[in-house]
Protein backbone atom coordinates (compact mmCIF):
# COMPACT_ATOMS: atom_id res chain seq x y z
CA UNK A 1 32.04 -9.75 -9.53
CA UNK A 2 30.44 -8.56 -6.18
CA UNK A 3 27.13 -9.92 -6.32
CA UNK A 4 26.66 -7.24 -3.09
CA UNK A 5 25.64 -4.58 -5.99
CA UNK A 6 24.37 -1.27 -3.90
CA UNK A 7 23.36 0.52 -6.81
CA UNK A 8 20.41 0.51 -9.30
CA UNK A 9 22.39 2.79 -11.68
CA UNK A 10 25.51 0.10 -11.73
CA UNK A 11 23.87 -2.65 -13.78
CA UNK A 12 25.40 -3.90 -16.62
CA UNK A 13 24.21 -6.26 -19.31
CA UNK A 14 25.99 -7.76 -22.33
CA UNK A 15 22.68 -8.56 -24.92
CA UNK A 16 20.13 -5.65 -25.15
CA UNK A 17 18.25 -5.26 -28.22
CA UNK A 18 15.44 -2.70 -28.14
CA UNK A 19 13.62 -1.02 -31.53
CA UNK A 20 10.34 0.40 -29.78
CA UNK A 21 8.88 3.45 -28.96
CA UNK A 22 9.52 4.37 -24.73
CA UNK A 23 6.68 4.00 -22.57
CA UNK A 24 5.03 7.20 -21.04
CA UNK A 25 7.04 8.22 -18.22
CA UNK A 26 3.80 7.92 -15.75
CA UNK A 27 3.10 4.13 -17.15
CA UNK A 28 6.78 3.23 -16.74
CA UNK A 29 6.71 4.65 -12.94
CA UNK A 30 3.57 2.68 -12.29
CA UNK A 31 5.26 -0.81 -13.05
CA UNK A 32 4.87 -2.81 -10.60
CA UNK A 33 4.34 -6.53 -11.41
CA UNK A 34 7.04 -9.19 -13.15
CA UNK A 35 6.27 -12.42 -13.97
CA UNK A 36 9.12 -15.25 -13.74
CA UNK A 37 9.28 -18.04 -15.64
CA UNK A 38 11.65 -20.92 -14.37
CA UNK A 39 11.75 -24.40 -13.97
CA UNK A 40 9.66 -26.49 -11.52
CA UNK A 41 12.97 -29.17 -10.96
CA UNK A 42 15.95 -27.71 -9.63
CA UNK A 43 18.20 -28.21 -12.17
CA UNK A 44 21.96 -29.60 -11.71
CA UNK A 45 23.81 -26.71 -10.65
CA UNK A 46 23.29 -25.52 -6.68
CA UNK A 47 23.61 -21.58 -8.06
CA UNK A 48 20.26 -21.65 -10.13
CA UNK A 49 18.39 -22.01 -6.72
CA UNK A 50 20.44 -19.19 -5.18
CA UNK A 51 19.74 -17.14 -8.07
CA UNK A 52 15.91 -18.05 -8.25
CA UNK A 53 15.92 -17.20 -4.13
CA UNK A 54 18.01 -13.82 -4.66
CA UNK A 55 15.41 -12.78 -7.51
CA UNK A 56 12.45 -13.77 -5.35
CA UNK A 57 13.95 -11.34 -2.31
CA UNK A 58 14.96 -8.68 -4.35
CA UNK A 59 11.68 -8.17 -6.28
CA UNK A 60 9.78 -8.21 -2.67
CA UNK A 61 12.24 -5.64 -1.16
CA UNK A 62 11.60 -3.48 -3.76
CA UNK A 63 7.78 -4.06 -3.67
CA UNK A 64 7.64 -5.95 -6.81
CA UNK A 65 4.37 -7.91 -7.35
CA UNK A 66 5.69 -11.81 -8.16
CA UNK A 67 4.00 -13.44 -10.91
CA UNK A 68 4.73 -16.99 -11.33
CA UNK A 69 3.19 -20.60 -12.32
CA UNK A 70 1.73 -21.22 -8.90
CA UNK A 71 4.33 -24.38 -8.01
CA UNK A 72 5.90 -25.30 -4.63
CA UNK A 73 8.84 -27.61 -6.48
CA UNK A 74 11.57 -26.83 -7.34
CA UNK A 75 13.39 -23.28 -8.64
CA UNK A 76 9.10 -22.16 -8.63
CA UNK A 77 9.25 -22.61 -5.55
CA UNK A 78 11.93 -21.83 -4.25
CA UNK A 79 12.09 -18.21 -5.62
CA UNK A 80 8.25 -18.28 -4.71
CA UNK A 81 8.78 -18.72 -0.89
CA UNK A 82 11.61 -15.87 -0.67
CA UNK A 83 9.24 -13.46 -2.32
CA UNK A 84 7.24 -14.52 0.63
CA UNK A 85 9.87 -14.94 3.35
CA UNK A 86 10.56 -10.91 1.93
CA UNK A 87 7.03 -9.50 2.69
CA UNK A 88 5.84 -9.89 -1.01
CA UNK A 89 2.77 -10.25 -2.53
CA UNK A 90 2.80 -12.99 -4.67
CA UNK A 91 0.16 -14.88 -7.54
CA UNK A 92 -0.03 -18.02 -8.66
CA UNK A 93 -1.40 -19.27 -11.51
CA UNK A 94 -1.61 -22.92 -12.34
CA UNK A 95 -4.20 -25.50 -14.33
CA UNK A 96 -5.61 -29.10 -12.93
CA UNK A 97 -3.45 -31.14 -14.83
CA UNK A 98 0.00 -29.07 -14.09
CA UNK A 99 -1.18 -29.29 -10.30
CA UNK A 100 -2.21 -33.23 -10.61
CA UNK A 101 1.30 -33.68 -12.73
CA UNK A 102 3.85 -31.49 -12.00
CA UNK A 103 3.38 -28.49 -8.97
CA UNK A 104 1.33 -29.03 -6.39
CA UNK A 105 0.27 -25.35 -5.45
CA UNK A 106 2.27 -23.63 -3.18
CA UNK A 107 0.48 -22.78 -0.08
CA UNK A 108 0.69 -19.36 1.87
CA UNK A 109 0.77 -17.29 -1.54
CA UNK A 110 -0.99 -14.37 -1.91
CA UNK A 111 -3.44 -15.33 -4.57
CA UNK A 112 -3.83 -18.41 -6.13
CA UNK A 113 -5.67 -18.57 -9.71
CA UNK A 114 -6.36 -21.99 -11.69
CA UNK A 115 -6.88 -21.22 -15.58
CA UNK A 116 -8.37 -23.52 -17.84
CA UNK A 117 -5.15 -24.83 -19.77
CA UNK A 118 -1.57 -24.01 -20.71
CA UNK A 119 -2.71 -21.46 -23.23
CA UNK A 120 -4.87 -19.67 -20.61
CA UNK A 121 -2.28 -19.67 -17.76
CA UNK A 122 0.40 -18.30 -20.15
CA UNK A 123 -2.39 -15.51 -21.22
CA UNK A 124 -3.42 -14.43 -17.89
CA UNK A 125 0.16 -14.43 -16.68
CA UNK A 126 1.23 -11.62 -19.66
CA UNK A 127 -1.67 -9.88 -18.46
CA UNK A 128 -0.61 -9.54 -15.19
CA UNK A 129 2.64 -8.79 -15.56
CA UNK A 130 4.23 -5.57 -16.95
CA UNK A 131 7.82 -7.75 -17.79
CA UNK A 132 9.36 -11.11 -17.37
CA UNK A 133 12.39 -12.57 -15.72
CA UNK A 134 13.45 -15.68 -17.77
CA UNK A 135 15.38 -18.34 -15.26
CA UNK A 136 16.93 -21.30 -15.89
CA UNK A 137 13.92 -24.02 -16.80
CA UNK A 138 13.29 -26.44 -19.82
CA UNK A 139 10.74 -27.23 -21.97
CA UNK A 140 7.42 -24.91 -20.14
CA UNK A 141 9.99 -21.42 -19.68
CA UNK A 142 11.08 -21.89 -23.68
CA UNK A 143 7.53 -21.94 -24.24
CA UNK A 144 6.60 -19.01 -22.02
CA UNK A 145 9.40 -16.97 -23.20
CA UNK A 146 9.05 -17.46 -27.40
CA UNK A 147 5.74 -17.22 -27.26
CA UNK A 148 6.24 -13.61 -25.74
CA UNK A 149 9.18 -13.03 -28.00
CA UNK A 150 6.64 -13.68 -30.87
CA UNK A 151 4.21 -11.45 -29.76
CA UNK A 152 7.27 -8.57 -29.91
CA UNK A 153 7.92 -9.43 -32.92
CA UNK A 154 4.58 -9.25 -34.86
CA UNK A 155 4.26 -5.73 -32.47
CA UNK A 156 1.65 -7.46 -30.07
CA UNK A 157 4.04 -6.50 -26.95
CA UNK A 158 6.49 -4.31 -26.00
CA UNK A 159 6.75 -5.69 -22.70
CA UNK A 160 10.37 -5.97 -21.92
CA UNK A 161 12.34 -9.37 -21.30
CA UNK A 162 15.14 -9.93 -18.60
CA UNK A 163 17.18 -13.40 -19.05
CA UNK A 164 19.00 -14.73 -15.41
CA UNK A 165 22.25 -16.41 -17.12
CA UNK A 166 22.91 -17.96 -14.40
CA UNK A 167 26.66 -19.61 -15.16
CA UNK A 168 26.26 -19.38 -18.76
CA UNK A 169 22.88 -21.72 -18.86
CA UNK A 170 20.88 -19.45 -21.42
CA UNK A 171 24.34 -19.07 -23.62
CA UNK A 172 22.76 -22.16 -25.62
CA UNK A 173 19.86 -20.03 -26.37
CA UNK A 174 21.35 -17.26 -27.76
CA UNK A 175 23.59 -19.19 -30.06
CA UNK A 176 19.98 -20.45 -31.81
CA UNK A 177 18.94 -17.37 -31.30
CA UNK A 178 21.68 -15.97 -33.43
CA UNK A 179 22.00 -19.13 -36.26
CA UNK A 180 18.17 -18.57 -36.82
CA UNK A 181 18.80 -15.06 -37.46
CA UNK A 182 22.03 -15.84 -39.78
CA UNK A 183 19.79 -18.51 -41.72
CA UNK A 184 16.89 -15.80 -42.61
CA UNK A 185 13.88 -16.88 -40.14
CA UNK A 186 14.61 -13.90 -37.59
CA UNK A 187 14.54 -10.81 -39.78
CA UNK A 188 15.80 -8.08 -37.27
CA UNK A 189 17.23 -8.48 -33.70
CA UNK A 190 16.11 -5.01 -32.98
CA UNK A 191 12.25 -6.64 -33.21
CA UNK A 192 13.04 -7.45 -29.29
CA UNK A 193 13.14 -5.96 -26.62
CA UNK A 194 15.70 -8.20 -24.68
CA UNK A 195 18.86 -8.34 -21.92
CA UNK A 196 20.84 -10.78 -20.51
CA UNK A 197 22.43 -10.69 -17.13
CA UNK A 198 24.66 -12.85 -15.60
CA UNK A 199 23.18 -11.79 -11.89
CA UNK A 200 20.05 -11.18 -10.34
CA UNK A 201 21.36 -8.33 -8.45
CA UNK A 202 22.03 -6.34 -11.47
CA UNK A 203 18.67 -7.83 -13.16
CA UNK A 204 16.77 -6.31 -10.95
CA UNK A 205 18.95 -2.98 -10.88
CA UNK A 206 18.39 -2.46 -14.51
CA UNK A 207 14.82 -3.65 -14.45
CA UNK A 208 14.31 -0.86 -11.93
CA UNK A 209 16.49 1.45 -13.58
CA UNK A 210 14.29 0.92 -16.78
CA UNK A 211 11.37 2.10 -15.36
CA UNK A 212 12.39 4.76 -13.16
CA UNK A 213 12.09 3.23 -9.55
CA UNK A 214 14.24 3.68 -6.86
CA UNK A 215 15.68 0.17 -5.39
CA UNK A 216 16.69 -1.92 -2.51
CA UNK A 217 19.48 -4.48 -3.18
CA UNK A 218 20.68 -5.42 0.58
């Protein structure tokens, strides 16, 4: 596939399940923030850092606030700096003890904001964000992620979800995803509102698409 995609209107995706009632037109067009959740190591394959960098560029070329756990390691980072290397605006938000443990803050960001825990991060983060890119990550971006799939399905959010599969990584996932639902504990797959892609070219495309705005993908 030509990862050069010139066209918001070419995306494809191969797991969408939606069951909620569309957005105003005027609140859709006013979108303008995404948080991304994604791991503060790099992982072990090289392509999850090109992917993070890619989504970082594209969301700042299209004027895309970036929303993100305030880290300079790893795919955080990484994705982080390109928003920045792009001309975006991007916000941090981090705790003490992730910054003493885990991510020192990266510095040069647009706004940095220290909550007081996990829980209170992961709140103000949904609040500032209007969707979320999932990217490869363990044990913090499975929290992140079900914890805003709950909230869709008890009807708390209808805040959309974009997963980067970056060379099959999230395929895992999806199989749980699916033998939960085939054992009775997920009612419905039409509760959430979710895609896949395997690219962050056409992640962004349809993300854009969704809400009516035009793109830039060069």
């Amino acid at each position: 596939m030509n990862r050069k995609t010139t066209s918001c209107y070419l995306a494809t995706y191969d797991l969408r399940f939606t069951n909620h009632a569309e957005q105003s037109e005027e609140k859709m067009k006013c979108l303008k923030s995404v948080a991304v959740y994604m791991g503060h190591k790099f992982g072990a394959d090289p392509q999850f850092e090109i992917d993070a960098k890619k989504v970082g560029e594209l969301l700042a070329k299209n004027g895309v606030r970036f929303v993100f756990g305030g880290g300079e390691t790893g795919l955080m980072g990484a994705s982080a700096r390109a928003a920045l290397d792009n001309g975006g605006a991007v916000v941090g938000v981090s705790t003490h003890d992730v910054i003493a443990l885990q991510e020192p803050i990266l510095e040069g960001i647009t706004e940095s904001i220290i909550a007081n825990g996990i829980n209170e991060r992961k709140q103000m983060m949904y609040e500032m964000s209007d969707a979320f890119f999932i990217l490869p990550g363990g044990f913090g971006t499975l929290n992140e992620v079900t914890d805003i799939l709950t909230m869709q399905q008890v009807g708390e959010s209808k805040k959309k979800v974009y997963f980067l599969n970056t060379n099959g990584f999230w395929d895992i996932f999806g199989k749980t995803f699916a033998h939960m639902h085939n054992n009775g504990f997920i009612s419905e797959h039409a509760e959430y509102d979710i895609r896949k892609f395997a690219y962050p070219e056409d992640m962004v495309a349809q993300y854009l698409k969704d809400y009516g705005m035009e793109c830039v993908l060069e």
